[in-house]
PDB file of N, CA and C in Angstrom:
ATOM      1  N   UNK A   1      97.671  78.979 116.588  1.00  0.00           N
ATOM      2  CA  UNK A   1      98.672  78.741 115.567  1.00  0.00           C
ATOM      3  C   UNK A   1      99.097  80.084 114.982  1.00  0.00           C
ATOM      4  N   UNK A   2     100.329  80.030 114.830  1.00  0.00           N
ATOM      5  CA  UNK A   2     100.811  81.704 114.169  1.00  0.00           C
ATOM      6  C   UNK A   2     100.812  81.827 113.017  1.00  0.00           C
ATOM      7  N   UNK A   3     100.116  83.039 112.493  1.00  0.00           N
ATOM      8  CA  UNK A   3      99.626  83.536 110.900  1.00  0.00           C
ATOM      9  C   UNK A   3     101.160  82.616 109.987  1.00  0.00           C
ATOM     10  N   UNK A   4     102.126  82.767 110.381  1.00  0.00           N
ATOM     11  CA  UNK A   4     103.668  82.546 109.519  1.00  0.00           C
ATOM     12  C   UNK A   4     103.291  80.772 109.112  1.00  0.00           C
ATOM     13  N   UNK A   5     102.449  80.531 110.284  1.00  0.00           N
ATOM     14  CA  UNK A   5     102.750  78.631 109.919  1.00  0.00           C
ATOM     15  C   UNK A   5     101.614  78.505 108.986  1.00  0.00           C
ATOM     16  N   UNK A   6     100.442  79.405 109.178  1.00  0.00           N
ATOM     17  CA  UNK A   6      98.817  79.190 108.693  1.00  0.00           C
ATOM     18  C   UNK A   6      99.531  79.539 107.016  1.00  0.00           C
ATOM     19  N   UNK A   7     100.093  80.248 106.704  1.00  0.00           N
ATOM     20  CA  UNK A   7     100.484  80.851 105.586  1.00  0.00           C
ATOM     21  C   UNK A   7     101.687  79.903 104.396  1.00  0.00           C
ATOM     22  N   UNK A   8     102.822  79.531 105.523  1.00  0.00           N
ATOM     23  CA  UNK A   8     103.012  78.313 105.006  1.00  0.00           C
ATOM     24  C   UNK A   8     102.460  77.211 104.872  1.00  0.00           C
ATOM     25  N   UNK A   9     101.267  76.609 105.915  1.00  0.00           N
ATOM     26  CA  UNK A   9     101.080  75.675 105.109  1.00  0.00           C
ATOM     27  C   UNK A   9     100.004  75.905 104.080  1.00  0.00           C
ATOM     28  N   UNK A  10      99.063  76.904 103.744  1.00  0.00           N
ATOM     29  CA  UNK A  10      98.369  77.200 103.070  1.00  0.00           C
ATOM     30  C   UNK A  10      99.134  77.123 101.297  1.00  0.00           C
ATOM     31  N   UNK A  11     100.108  77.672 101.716  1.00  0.00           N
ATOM     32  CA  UNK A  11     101.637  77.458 100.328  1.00  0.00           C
ATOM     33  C   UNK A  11     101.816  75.943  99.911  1.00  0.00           C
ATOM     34  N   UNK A  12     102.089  75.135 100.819  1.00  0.00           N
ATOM     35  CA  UNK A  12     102.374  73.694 100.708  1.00  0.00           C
ATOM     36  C   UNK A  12     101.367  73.303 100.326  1.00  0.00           C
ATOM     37  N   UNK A  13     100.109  73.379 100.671  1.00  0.00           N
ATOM     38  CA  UNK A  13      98.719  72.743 100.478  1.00  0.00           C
ATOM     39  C   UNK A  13      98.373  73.152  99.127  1.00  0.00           C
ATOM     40  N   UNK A  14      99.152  74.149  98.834  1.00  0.00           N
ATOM     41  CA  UNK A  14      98.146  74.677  97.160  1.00  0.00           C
ATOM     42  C   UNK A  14      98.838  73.242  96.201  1.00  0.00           C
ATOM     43  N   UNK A  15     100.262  73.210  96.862  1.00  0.00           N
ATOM     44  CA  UNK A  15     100.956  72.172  95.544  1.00  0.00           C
ATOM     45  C   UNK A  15      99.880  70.625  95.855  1.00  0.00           C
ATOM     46  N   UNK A  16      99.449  70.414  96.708  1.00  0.00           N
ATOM     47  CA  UNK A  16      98.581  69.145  96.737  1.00  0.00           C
ATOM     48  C   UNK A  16      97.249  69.322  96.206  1.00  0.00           C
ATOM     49  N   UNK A  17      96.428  70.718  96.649  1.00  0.00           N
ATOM     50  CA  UNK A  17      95.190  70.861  95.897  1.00  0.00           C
ATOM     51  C   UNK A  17      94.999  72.079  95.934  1.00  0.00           C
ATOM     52  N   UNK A  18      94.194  72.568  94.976  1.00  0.00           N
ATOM     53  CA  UNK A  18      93.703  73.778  94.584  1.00  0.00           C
ATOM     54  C   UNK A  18      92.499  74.453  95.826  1.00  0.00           C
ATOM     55  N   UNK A  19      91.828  73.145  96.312  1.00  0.00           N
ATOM     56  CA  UNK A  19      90.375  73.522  97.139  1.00  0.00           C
ATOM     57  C   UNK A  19      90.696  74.657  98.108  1.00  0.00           C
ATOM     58  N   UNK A  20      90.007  75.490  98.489  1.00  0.00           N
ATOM     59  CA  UNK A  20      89.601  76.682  99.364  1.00  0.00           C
ATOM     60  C   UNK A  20      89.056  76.080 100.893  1.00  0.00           C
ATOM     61  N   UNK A  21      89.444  76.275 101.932  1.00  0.00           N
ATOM     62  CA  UNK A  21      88.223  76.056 102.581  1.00  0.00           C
ATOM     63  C   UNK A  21      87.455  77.639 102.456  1.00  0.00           C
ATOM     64  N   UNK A  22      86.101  76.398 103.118  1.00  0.00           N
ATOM     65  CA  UNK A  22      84.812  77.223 103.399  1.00  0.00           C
ATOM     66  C   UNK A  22      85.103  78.395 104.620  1.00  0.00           C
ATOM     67  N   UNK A  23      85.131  79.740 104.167  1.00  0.00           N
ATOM     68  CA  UNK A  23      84.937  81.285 104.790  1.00  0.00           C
ATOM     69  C   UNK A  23      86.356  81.804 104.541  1.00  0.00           C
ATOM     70  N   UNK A  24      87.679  80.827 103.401  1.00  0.00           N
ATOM     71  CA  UNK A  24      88.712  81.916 102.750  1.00  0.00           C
ATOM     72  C   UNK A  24      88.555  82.331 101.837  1.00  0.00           C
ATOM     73  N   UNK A  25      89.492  82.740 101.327  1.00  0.00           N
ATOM     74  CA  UNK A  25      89.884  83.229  99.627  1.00  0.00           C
ATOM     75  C   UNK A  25      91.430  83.633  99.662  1.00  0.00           C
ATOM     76  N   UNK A  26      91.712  83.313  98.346  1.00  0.00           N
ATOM     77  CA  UNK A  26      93.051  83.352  98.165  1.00  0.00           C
ATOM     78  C   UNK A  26      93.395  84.768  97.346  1.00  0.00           C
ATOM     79  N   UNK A  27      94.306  84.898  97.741  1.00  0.00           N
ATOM     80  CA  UNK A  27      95.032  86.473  97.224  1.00  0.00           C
ATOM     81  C   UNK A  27      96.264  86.244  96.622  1.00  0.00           C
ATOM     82  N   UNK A  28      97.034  87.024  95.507  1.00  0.00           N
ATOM     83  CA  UNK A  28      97.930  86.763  95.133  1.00  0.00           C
ATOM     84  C   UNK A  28      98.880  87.942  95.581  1.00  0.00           C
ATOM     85  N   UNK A  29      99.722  87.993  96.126  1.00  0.00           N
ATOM     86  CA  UNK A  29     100.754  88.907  96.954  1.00  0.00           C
ATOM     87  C   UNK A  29     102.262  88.790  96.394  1.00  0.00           C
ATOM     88  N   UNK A  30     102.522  90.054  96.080  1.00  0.00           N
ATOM     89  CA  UNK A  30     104.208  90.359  95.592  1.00  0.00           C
ATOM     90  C   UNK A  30     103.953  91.753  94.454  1.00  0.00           C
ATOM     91  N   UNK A  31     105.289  92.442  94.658  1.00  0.00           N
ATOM     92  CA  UNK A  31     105.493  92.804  93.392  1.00  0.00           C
ATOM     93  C   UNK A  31     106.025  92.753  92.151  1.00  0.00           C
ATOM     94  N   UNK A  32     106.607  91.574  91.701  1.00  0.00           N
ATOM     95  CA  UNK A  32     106.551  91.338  90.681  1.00  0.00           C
ATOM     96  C   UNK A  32     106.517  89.478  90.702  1.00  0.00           C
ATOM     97  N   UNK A  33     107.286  88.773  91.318  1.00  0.00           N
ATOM     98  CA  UNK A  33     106.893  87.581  91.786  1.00  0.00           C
ATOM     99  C   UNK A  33     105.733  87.186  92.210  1.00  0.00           C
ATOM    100  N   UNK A  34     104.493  86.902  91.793  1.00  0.00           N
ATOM    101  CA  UNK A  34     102.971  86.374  93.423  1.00  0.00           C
ATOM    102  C   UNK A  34     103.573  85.176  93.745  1.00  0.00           C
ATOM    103  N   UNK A  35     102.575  85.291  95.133  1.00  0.00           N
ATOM    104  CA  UNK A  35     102.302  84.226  95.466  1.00  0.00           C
ATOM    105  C   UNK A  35     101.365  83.800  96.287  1.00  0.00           C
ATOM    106  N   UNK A  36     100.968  82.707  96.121  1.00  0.00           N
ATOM    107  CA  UNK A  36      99.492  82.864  96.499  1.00  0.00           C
ATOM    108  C   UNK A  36      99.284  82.287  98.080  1.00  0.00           C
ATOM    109  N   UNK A  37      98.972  82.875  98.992  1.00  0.00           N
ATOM    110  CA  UNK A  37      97.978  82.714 100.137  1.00  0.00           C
ATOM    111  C   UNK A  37      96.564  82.481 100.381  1.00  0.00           C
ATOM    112  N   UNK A  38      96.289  82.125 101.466  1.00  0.00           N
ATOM    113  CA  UNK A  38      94.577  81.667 101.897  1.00  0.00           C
ATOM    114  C   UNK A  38      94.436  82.071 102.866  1.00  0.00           C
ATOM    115  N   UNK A  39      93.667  83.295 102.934  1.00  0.00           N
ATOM    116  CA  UNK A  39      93.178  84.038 103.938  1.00  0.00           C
ATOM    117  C   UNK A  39      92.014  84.078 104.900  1.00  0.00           C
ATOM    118  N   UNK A  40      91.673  83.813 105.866  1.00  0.00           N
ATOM    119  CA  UNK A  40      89.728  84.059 106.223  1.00  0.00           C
ATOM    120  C   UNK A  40      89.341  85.320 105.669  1.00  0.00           C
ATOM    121  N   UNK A  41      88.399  84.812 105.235  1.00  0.00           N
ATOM    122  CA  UNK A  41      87.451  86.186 104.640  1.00  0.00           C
ATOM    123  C   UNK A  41      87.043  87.297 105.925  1.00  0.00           C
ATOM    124  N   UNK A  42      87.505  87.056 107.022  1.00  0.00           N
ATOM    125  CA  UNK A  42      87.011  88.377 108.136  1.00  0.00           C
ATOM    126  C   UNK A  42      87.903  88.992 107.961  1.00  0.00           C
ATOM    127  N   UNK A  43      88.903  89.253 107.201  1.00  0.00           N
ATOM    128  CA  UNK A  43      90.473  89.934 106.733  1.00  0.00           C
ATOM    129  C   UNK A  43      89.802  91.310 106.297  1.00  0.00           C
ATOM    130  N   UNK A  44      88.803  91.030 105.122  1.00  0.00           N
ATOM    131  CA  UNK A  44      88.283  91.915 104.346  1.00  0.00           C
ATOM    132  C   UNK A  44      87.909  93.220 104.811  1.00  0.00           C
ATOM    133  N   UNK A  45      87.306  93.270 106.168  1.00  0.00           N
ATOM    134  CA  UNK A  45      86.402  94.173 106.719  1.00  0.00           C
ATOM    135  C   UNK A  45      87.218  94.737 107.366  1.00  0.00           C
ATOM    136  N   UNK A  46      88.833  94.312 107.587  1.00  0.00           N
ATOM    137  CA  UNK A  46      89.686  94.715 108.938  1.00  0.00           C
ATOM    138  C   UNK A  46      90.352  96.282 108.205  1.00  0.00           C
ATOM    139  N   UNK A  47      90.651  97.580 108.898  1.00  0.00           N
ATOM    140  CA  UNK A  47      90.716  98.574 108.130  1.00  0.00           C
ATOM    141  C   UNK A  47      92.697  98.828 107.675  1.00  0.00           C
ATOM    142  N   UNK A  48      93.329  97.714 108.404  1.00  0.00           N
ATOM    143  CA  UNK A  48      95.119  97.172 107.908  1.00  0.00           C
ATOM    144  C   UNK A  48      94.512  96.704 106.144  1.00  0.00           C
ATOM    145  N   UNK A  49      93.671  95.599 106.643  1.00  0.00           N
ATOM    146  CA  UNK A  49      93.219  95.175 104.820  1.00  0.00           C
ATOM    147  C   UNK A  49      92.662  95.920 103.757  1.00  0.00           C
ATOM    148  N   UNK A  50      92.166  97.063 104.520  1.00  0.00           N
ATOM    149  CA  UNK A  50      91.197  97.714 103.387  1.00  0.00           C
ATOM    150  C   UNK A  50      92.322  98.479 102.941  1.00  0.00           C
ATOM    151  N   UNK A  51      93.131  99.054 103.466  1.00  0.00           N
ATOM    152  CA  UNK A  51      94.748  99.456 102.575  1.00  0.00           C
ATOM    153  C   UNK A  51      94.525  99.232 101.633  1.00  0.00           C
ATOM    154  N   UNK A  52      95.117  97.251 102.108  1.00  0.00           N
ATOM    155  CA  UNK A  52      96.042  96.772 100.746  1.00  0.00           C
ATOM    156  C   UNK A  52      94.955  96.613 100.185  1.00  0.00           C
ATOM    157  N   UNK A  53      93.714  96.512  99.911  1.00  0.00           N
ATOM    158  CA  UNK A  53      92.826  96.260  99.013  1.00  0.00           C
ATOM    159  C   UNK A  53      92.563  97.562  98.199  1.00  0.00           C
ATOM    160  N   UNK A  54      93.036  98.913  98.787  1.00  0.00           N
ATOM    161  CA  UNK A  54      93.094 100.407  98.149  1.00  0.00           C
ATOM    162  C   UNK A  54      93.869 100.222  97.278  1.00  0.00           C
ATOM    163  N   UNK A  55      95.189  99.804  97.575  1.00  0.00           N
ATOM    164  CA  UNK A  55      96.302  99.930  96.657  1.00  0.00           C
ATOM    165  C   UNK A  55      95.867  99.068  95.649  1.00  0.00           C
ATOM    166  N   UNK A  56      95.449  97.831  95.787  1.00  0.00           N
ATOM    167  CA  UNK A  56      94.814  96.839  94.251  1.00  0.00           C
ATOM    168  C   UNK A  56      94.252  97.324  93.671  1.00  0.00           C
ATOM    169  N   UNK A  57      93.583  98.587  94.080  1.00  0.00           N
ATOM    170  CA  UNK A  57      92.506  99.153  93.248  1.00  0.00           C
ATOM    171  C   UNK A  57      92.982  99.549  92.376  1.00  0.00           C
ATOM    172  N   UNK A  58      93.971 100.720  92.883  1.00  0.00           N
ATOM    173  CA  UNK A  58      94.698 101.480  92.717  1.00  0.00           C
ATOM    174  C   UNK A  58      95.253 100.952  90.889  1.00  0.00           C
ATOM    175  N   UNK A  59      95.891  99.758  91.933  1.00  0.00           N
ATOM    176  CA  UNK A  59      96.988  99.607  91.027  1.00  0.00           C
ATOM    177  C   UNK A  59      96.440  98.514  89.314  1.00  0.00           C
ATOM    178  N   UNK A  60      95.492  97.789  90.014  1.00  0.00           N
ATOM    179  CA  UNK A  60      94.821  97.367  89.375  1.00  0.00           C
ATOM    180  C   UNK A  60      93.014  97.466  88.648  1.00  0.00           C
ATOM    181  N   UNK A  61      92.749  98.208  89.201  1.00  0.00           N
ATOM    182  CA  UNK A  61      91.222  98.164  89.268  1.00  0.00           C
ATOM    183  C   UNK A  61      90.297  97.046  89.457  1.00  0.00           C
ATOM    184  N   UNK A  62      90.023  96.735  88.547  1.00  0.00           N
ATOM    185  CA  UNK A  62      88.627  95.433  88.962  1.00  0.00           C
ATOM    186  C   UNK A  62      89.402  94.326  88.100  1.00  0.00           C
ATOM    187  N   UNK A  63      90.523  94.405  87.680  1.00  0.00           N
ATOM    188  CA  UNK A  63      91.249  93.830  86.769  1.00  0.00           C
ATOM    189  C   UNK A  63      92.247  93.182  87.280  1.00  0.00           C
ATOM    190  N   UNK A  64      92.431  91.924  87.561  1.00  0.00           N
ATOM    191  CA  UNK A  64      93.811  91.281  88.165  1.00  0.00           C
ATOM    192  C   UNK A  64      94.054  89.878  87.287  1.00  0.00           C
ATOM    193  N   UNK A  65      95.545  90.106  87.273  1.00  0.00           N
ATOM    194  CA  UNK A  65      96.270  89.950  86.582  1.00  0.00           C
ATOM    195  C   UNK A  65      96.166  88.256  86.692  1.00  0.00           C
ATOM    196  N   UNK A  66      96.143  87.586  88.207  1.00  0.00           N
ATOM    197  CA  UNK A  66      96.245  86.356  88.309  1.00  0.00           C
ATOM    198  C   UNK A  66      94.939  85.506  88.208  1.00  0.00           C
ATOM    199  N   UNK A  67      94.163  86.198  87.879  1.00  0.00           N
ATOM    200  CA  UNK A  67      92.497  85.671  87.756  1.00  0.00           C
ATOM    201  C   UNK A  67      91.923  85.494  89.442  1.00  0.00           C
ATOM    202  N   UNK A  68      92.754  86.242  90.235  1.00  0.00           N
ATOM    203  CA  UNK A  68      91.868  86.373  91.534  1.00  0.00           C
ATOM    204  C   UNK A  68      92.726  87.805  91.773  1.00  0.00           C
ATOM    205  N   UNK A  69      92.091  88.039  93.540  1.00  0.00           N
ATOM    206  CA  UNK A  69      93.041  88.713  93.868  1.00  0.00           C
ATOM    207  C   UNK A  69      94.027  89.102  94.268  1.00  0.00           C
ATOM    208  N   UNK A  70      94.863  90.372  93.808  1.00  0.00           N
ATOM    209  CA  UNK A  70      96.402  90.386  93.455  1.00  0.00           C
ATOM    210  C   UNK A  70      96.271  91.661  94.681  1.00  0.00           C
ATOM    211  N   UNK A  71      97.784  91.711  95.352  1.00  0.00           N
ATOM    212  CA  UNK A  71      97.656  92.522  96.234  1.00  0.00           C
ATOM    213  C   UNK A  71      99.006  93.123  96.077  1.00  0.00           C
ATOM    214  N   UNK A  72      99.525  94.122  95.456  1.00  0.00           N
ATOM    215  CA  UNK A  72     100.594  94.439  94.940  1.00  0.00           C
ATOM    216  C   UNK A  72     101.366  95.297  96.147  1.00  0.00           C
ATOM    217  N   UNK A  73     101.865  94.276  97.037  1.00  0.00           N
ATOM    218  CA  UNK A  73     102.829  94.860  97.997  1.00  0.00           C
ATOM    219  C   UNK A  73     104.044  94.176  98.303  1.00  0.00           C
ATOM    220  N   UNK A  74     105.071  94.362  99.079  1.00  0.00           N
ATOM    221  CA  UNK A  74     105.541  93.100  99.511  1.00  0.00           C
ATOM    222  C   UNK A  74     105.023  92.130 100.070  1.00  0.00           C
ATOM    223  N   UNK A  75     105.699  91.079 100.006  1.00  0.00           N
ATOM    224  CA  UNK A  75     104.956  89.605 101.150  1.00  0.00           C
ATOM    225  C   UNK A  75     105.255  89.601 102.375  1.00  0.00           C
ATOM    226  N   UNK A  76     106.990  90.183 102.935  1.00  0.00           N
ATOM    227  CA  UNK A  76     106.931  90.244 104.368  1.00  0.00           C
ATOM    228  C   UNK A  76     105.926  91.301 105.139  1.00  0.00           C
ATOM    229  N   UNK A  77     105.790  92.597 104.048  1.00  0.00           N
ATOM    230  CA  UNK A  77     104.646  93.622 104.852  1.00  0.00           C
ATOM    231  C   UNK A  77     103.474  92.505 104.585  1.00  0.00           C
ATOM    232  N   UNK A  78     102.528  92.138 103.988  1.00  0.00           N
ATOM    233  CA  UNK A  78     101.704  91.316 104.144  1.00  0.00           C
ATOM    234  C   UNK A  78     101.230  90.242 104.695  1.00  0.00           C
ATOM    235  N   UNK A  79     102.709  89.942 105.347  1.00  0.00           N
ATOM    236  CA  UNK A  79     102.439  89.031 106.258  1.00  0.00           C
ATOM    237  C   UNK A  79     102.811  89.688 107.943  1.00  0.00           C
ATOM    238  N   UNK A  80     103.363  90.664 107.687  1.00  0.00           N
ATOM    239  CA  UNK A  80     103.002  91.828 108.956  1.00  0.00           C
ATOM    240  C   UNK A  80     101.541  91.639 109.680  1.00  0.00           C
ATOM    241  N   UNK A  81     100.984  91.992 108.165  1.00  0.00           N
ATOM    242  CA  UNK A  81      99.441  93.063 108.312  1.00  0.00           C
ATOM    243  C   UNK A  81      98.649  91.498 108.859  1.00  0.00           C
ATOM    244  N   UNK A  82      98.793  90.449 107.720  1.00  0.00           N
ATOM    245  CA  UNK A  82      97.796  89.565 108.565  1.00  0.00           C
ATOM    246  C   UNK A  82      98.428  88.985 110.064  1.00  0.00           C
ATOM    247  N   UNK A  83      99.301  89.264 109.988  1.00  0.00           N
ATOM    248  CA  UNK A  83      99.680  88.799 111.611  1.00  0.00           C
ATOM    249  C   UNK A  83      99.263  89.303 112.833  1.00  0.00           C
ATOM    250  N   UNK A  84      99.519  90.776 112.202  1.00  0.00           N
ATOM    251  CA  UNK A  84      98.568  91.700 113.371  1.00  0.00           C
ATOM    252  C   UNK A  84      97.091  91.619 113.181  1.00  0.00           C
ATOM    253  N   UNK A  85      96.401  90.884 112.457  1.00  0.00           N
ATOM    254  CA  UNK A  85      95.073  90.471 111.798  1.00  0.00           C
ATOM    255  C   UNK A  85      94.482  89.503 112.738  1.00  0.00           C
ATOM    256  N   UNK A  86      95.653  88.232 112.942  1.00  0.00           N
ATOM    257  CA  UNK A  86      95.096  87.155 113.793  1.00  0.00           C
ATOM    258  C   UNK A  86      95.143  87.214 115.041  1.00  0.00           C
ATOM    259  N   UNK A  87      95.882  88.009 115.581  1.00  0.00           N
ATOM    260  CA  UNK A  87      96.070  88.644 117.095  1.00  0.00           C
ATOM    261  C   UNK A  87      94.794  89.743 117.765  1.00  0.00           C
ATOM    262  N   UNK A  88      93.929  90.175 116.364  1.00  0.00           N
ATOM    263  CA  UNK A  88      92.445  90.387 117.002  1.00  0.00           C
ATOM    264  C   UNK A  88      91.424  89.657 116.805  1.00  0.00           C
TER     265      UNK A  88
END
């Protein structure tokens, strides 16, 4: 299945329920609009993610704004990065 559909429906699914599955986490992505995605947690370790997780630092520190994490980039680059994410 391609990251673009996993991502939309992860979008659609938030308006029905809040639940996570077991081994994601959700990130909030945009710069000034979020919005929220559900990612697998093997994202974390990938060194495209550890970027955008530099720049949160960066931009945020240990401090985010949406009560999870915020990934202050665009959404089409972010959905670049996990695309080339699910293709390894």
């Amino acid at each position: 299945m391609a990251i673009r559909q996993i991502l939309k429906r992860s979008l659609s699914n938030e308006r029905r329920s809040n639940k996570v599955p077991k081994g994601h986490l959700v990130v909030y992505v945009g710069e000034n609009e979020k919005k929220r995605f559900v990612i697998p947690l093997s994202y974390l370790n990938h060194p495209l993610f550890q970027e955008l997780l530099c720049q949160a630092e960066e931009e945020f520190g240990y401090h985010h704004p949406m009560g999870g994490l915020t990934i202050p980039c665009r959404e089409d680059l972010f959905i670049d990065v996990t695309s080339c994410l699910s293709r390894t």
